[in-house]
PDB file of N, CA and C in Angstrom:
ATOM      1  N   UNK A   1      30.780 112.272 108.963  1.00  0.00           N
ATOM      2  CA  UNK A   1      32.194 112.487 108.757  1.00  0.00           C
ATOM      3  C   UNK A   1      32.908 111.187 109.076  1.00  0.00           C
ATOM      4  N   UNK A   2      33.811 110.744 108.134  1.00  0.00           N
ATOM      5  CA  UNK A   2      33.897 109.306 108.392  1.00  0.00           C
ATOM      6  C   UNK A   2      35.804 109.665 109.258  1.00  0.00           C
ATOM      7  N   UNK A   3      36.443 110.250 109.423  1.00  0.00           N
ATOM      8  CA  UNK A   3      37.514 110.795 109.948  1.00  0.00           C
ATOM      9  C   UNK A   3      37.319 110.870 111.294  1.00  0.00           C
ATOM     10  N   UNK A   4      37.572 110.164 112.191  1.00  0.00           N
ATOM     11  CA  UNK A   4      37.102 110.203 113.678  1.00  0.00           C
ATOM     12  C   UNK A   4      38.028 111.532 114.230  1.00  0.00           C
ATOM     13  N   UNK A   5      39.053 111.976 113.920  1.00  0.00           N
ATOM     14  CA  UNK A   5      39.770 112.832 114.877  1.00  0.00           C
ATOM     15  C   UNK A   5      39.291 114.325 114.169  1.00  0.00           C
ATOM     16  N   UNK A   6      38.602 114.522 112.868  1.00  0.00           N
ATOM     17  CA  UNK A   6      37.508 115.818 112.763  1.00  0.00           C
ATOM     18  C   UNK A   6      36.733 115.660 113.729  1.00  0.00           C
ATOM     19  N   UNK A   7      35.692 114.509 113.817  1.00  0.00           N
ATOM     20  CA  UNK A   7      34.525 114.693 113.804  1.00  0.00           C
ATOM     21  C   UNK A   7      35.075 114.776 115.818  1.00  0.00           C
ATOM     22  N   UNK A   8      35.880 114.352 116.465  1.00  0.00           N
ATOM     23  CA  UNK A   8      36.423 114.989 117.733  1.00  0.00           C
ATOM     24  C   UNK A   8      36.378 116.030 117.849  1.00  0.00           C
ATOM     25  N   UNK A   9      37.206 116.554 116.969  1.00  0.00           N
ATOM     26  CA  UNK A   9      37.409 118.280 117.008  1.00  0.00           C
ATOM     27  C   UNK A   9      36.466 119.468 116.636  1.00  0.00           C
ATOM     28  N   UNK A  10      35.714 118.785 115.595  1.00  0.00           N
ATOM     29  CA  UNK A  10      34.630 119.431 115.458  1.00  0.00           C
ATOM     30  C   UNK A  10      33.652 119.500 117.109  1.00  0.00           C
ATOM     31  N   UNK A  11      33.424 118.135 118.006  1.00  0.00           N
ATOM     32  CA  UNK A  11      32.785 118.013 118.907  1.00  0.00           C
ATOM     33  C   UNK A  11      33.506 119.050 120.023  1.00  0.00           C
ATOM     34  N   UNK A  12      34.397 119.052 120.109  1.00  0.00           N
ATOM     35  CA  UNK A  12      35.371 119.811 121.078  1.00  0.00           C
ATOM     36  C   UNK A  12      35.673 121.106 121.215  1.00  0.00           C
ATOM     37  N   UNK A  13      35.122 121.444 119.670  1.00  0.00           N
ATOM     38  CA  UNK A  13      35.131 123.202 118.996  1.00  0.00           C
ATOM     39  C   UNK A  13      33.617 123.536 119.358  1.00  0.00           C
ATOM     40  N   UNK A  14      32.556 122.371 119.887  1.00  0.00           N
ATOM     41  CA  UNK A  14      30.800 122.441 119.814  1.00  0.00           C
ATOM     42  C   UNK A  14      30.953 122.924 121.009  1.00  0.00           C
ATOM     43  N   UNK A  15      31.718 122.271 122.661  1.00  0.00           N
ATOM     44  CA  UNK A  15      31.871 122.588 123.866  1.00  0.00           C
ATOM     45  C   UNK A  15      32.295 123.670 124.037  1.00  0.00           C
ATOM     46  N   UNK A  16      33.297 124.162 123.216  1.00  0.00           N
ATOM     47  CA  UNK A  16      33.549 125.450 124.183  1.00  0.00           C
ATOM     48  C   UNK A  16      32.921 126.216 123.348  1.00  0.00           C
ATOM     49  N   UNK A  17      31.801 126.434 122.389  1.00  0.00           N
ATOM     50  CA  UNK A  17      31.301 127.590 121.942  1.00  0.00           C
ATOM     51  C   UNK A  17      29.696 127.097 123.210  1.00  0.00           C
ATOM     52  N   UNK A  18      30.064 126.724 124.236  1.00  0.00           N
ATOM     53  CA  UNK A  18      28.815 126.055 125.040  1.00  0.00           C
ATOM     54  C   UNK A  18      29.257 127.183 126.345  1.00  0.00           C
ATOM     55  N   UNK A  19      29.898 127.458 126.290  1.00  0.00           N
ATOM     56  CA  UNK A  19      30.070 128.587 127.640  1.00  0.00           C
ATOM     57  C   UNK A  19      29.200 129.195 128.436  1.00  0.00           C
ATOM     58  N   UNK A  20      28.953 129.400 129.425  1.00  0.00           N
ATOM     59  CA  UNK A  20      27.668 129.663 130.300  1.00  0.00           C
ATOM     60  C   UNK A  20      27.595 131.101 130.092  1.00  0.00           C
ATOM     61  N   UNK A  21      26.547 131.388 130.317  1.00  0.00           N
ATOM     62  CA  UNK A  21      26.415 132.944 130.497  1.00  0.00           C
ATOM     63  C   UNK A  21      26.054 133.412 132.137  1.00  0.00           C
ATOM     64  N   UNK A  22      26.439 132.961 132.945  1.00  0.00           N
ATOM     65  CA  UNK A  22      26.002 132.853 134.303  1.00  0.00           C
ATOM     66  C   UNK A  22      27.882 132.683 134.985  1.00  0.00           C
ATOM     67  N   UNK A  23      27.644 133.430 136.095  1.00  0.00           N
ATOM     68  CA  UNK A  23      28.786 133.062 136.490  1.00  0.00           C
ATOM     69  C   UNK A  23      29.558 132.063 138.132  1.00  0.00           C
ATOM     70  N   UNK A  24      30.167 131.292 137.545  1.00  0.00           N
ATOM     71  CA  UNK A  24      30.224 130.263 138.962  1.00  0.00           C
ATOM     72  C   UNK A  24      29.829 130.374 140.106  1.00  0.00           C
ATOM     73  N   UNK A  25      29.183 129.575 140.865  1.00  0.00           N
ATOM     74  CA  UNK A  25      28.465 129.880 142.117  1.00  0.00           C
ATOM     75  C   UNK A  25      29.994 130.224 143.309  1.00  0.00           C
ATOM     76  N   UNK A  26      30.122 131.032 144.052  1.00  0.00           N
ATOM     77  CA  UNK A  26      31.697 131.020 144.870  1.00  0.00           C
ATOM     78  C   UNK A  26      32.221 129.903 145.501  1.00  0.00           C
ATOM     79  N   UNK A  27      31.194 129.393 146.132  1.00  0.00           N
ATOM     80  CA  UNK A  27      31.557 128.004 146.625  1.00  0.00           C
ATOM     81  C   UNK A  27      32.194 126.916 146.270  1.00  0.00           C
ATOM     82  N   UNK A  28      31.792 127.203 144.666  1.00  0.00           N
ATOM     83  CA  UNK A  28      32.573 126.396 143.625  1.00  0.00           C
ATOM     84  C   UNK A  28      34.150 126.595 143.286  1.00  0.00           C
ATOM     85  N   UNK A  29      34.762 126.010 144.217  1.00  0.00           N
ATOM     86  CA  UNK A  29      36.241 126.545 143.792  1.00  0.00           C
ATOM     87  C   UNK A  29      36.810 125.737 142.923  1.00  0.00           C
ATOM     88  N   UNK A  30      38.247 126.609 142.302  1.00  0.00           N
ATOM     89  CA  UNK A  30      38.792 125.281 141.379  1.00  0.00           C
ATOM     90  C   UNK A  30      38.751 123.814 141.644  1.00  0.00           C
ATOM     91  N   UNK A  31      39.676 123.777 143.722  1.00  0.00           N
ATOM     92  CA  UNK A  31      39.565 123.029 144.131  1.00  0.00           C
ATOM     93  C   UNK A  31      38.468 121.946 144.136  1.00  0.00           C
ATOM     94  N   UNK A  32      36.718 122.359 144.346  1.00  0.00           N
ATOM     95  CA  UNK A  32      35.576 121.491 144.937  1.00  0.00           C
ATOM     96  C   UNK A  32      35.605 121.075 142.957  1.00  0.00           C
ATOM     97  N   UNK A  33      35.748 121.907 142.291  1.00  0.00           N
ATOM     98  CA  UNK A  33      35.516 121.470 140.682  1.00  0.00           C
ATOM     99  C   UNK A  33      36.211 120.112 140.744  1.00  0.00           C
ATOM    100  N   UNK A  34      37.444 120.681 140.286  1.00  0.00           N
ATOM    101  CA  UNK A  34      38.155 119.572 140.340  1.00  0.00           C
ATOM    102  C   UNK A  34      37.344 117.991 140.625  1.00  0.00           C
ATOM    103  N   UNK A  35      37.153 118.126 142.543  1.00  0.00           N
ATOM    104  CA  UNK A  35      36.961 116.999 142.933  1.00  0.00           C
ATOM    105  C   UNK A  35      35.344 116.634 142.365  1.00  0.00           C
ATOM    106  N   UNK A  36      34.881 117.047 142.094  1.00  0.00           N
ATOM    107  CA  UNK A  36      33.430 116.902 141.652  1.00  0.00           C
ATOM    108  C   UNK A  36      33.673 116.713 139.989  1.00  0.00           C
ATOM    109  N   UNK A  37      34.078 117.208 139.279  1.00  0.00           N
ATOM    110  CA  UNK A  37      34.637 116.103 138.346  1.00  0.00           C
ATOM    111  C   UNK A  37      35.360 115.023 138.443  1.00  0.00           C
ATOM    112  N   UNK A  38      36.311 114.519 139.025  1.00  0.00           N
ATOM    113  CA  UNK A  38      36.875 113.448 139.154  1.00  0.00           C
ATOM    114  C   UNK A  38      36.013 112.370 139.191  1.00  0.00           C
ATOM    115  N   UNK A  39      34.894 112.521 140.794  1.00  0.00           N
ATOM    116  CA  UNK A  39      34.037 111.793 141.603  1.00  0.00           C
ATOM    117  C   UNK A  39      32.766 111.534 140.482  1.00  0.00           C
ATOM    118  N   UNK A  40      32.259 112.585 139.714  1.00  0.00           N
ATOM    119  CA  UNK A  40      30.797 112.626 139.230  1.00  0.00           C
ATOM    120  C   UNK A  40      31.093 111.588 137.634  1.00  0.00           C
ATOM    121  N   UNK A  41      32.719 111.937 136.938  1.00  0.00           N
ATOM    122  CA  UNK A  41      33.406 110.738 136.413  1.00  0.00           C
ATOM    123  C   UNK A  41      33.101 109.366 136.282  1.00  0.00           C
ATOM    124  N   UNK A  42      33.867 109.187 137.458  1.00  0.00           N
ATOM    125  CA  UNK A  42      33.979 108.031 137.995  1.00  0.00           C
ATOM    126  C   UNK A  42      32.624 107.108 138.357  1.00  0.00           C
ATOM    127  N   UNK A  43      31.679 108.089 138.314  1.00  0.00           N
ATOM    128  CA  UNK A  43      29.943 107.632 138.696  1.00  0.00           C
ATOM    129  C   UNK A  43      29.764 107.122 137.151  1.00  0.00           C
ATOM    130  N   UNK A  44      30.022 108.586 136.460  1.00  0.00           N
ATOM    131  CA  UNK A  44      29.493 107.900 135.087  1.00  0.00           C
ATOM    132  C   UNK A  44      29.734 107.289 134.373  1.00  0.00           C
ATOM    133  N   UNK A  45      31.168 107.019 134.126  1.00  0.00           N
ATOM    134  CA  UNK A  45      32.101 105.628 133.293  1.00  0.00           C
ATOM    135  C   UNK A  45      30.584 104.532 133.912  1.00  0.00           C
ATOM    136  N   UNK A  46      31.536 104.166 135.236  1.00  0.00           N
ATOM    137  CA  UNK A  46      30.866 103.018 135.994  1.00  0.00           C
ATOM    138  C   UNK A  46      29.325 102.557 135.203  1.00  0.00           C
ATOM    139  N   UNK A  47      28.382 103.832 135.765  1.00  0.00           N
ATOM    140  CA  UNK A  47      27.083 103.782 135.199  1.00  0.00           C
ATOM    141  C   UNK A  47      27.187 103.236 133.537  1.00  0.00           C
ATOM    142  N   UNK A  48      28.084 103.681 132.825  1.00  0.00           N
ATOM    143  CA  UNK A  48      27.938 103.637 131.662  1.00  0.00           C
ATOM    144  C   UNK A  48      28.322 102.083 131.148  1.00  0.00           C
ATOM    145  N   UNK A  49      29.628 101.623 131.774  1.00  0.00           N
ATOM    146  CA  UNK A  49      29.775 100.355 131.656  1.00  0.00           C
ATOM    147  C   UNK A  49      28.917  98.974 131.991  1.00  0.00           C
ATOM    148  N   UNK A  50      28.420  99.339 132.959  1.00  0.00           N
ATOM    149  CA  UNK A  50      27.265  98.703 133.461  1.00  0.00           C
ATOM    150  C   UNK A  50      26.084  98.846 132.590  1.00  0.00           C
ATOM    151  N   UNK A  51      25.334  99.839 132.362  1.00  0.00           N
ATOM    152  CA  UNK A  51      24.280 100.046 131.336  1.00  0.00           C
ATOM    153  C   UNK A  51      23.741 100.660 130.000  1.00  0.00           C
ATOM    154  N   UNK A  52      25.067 100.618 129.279  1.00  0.00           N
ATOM    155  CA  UNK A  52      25.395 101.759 128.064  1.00  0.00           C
ATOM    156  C   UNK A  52      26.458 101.182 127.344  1.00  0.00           C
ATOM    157  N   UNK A  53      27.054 100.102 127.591  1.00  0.00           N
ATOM    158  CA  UNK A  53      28.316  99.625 126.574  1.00  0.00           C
ATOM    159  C   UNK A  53      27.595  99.320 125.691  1.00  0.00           C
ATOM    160  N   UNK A  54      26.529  98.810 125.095  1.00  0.00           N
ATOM    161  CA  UNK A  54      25.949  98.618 123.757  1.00  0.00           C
ATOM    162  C   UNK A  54      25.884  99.815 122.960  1.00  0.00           C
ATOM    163  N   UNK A  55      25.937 100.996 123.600  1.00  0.00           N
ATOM    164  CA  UNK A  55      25.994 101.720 122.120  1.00  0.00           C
ATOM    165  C   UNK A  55      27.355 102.691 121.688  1.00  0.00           C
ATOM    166  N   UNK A  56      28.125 101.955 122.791  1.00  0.00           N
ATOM    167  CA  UNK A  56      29.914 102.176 121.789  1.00  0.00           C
ATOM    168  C   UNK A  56      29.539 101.760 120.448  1.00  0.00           C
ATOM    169  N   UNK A  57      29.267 100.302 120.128  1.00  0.00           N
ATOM    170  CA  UNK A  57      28.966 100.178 119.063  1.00  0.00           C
ATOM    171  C   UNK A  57      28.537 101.016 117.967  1.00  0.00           C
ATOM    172  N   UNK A  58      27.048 101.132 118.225  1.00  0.00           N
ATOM    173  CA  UNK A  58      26.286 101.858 117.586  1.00  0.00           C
ATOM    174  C   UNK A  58      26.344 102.983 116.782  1.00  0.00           C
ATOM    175  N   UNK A  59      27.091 104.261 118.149  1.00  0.00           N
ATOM    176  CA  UNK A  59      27.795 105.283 117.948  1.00  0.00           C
ATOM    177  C   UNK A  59      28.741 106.010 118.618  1.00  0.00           C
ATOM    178  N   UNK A  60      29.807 105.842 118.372  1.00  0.00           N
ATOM    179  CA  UNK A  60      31.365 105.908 119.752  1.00  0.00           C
ATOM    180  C   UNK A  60      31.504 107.663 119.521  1.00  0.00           C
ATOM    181  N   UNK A  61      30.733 108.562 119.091  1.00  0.00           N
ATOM    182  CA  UNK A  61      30.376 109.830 119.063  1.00  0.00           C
ATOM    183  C   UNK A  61      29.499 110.146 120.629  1.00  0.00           C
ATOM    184  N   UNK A  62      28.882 109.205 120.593  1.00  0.00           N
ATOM    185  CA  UNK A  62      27.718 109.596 121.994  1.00  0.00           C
ATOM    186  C   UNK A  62      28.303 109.412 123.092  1.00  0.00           C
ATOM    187  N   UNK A  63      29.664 108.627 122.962  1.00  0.00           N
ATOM    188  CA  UNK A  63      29.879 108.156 124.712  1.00  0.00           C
ATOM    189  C   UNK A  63      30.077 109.420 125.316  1.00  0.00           C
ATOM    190  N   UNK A  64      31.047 110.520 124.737  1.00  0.00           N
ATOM    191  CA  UNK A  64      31.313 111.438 125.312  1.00  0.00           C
ATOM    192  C   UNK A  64      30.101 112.726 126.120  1.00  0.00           C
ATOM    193  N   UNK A  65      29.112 112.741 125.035  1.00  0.00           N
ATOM    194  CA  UNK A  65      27.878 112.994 125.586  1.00  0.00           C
ATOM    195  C   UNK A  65      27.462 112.141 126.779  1.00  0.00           C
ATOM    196  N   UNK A  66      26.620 111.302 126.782  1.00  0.00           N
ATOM    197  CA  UNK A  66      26.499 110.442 127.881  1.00  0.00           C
ATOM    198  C   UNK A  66      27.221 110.561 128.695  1.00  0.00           C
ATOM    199  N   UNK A  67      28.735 110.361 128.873  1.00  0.00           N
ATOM    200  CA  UNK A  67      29.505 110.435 130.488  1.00  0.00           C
ATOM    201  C   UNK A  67      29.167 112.059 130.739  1.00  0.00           C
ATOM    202  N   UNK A  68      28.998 112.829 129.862  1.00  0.00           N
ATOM    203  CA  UNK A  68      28.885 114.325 130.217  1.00  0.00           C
ATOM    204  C   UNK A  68      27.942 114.315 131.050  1.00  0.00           C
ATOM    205  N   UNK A  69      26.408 113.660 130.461  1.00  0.00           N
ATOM    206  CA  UNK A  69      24.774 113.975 130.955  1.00  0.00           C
ATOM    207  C   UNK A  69      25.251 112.968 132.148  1.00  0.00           C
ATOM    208  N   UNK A  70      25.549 112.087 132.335  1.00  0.00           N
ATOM    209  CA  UNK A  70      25.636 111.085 133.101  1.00  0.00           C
ATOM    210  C   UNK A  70      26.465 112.146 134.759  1.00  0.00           C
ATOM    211  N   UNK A  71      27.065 112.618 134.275  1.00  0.00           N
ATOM    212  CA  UNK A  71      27.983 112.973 135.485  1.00  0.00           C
ATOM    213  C   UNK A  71      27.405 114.683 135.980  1.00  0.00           C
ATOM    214  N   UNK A  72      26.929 115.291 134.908  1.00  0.00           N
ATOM    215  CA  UNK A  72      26.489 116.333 135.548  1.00  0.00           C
ATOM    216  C   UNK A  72      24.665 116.410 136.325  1.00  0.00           C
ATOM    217  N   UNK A  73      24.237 115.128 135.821  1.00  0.00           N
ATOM    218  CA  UNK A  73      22.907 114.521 136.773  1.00  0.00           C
ATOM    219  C   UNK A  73      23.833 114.125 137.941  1.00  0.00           C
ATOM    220  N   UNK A  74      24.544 113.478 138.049  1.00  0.00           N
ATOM    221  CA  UNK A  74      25.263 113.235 139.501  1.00  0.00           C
ATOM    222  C   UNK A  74      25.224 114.145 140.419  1.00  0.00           C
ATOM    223  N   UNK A  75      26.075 115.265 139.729  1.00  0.00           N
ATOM    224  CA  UNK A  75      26.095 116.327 140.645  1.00  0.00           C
ATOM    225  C   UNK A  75      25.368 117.859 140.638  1.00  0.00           C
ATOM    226  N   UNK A  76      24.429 117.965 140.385  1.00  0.00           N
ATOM    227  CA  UNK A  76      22.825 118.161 140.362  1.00  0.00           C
ATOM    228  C   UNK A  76      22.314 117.332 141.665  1.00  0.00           C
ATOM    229  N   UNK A  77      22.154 115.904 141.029  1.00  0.00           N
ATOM    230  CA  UNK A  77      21.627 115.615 142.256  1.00  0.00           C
ATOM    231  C   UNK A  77      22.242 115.597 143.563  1.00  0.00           C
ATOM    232  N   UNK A  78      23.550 115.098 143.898  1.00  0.00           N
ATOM    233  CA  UNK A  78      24.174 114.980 145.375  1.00  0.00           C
ATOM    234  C   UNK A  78      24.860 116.445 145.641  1.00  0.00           C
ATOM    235  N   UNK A  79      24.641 117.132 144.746  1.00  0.00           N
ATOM    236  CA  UNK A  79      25.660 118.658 145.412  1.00  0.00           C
ATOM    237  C   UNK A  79      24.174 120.110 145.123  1.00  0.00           C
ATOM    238  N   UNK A  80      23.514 119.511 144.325  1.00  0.00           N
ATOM    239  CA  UNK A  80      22.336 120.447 144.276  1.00  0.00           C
ATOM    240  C   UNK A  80      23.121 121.894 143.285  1.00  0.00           C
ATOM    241  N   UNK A  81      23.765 121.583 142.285  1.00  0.00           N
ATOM    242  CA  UNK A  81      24.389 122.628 141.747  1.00  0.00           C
ATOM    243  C   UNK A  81      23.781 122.334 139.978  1.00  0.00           C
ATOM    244  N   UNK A  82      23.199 123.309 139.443  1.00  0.00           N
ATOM    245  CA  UNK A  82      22.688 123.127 138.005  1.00  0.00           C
ATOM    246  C   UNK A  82      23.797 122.688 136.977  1.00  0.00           C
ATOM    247  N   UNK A  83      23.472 122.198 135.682  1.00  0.00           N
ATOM    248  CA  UNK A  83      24.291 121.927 134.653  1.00  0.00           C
ATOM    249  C   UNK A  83      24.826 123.514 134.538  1.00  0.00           C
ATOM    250  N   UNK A  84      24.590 124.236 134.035  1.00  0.00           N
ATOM    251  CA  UNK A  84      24.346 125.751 133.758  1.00  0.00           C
ATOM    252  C   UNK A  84      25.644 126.230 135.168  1.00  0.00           C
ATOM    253  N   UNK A  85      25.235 125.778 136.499  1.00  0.00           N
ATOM    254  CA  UNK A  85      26.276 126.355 137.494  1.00  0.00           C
ATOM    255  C   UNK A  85      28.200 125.361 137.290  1.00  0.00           C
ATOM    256  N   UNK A  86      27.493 124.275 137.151  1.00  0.00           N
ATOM    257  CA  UNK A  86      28.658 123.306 137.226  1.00  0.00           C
ATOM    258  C   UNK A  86      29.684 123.733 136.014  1.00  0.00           C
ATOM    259  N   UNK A  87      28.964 123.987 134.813  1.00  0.00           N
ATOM    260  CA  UNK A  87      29.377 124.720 133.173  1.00  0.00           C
ATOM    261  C   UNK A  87      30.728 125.719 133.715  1.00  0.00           C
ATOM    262  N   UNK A  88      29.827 126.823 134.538  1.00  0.00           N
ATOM    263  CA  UNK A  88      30.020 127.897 134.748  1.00  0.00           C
ATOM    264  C   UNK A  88      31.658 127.987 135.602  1.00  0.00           C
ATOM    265  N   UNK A  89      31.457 126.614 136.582  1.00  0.00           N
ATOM    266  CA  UNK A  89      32.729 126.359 137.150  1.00  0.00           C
ATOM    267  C   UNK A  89      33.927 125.775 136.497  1.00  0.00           C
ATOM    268  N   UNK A  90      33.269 124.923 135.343  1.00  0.00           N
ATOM    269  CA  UNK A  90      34.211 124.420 134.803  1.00  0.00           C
ATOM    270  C   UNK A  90      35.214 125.081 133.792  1.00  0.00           C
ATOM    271  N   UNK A  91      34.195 126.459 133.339  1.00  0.00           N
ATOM    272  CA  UNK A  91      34.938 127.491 132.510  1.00  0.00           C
ATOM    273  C   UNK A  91      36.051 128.349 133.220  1.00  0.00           C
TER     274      UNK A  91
END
């Protein structure tokens, strides 16, 4: 799709038909969401700028993937909460 603001929306219409079927762990409040997106973010830009600016180029479709995978391995690893739980909070 050569129209970048479809092929967005199309990507953006892909996420929320991604909805968990599991429901947020309690601990997970809006509040800890919140900050665990902000923080797990901020990991993955970084990470990404540092070792991933070559494929803006390539394909400026993937960054958004990547900071996604990038930030929910973050917090997996330092909060011990699954993609699948973190999903679940973010819905």
């Amino acid at each position: 799709m050569n129209d970048p603001y479809v092929s967005m929306q199309l990507f953006n219409l892909g996420i929320t038909m991604e909805q968990p079927s599991i429901t947020a762990p309690e601990d997970l409040t809006a509040e800890k969401t919140v900050e665990l997106v902000k923080t797990s973010n901020d990991f993955a830009f970084d990470k990404f700028k540092k070792d991933f600016m070559s494929f803006m180029s390539e394909d400026p479709m993937m960054v958004p993937i990547m900071i996604s995978c990038i930030a929910h391995d973050w917090v997996n690893i330092n909060h011990k909460y699954s993609e699948e739980e973190f999903k679940a909070a973010l819905f």
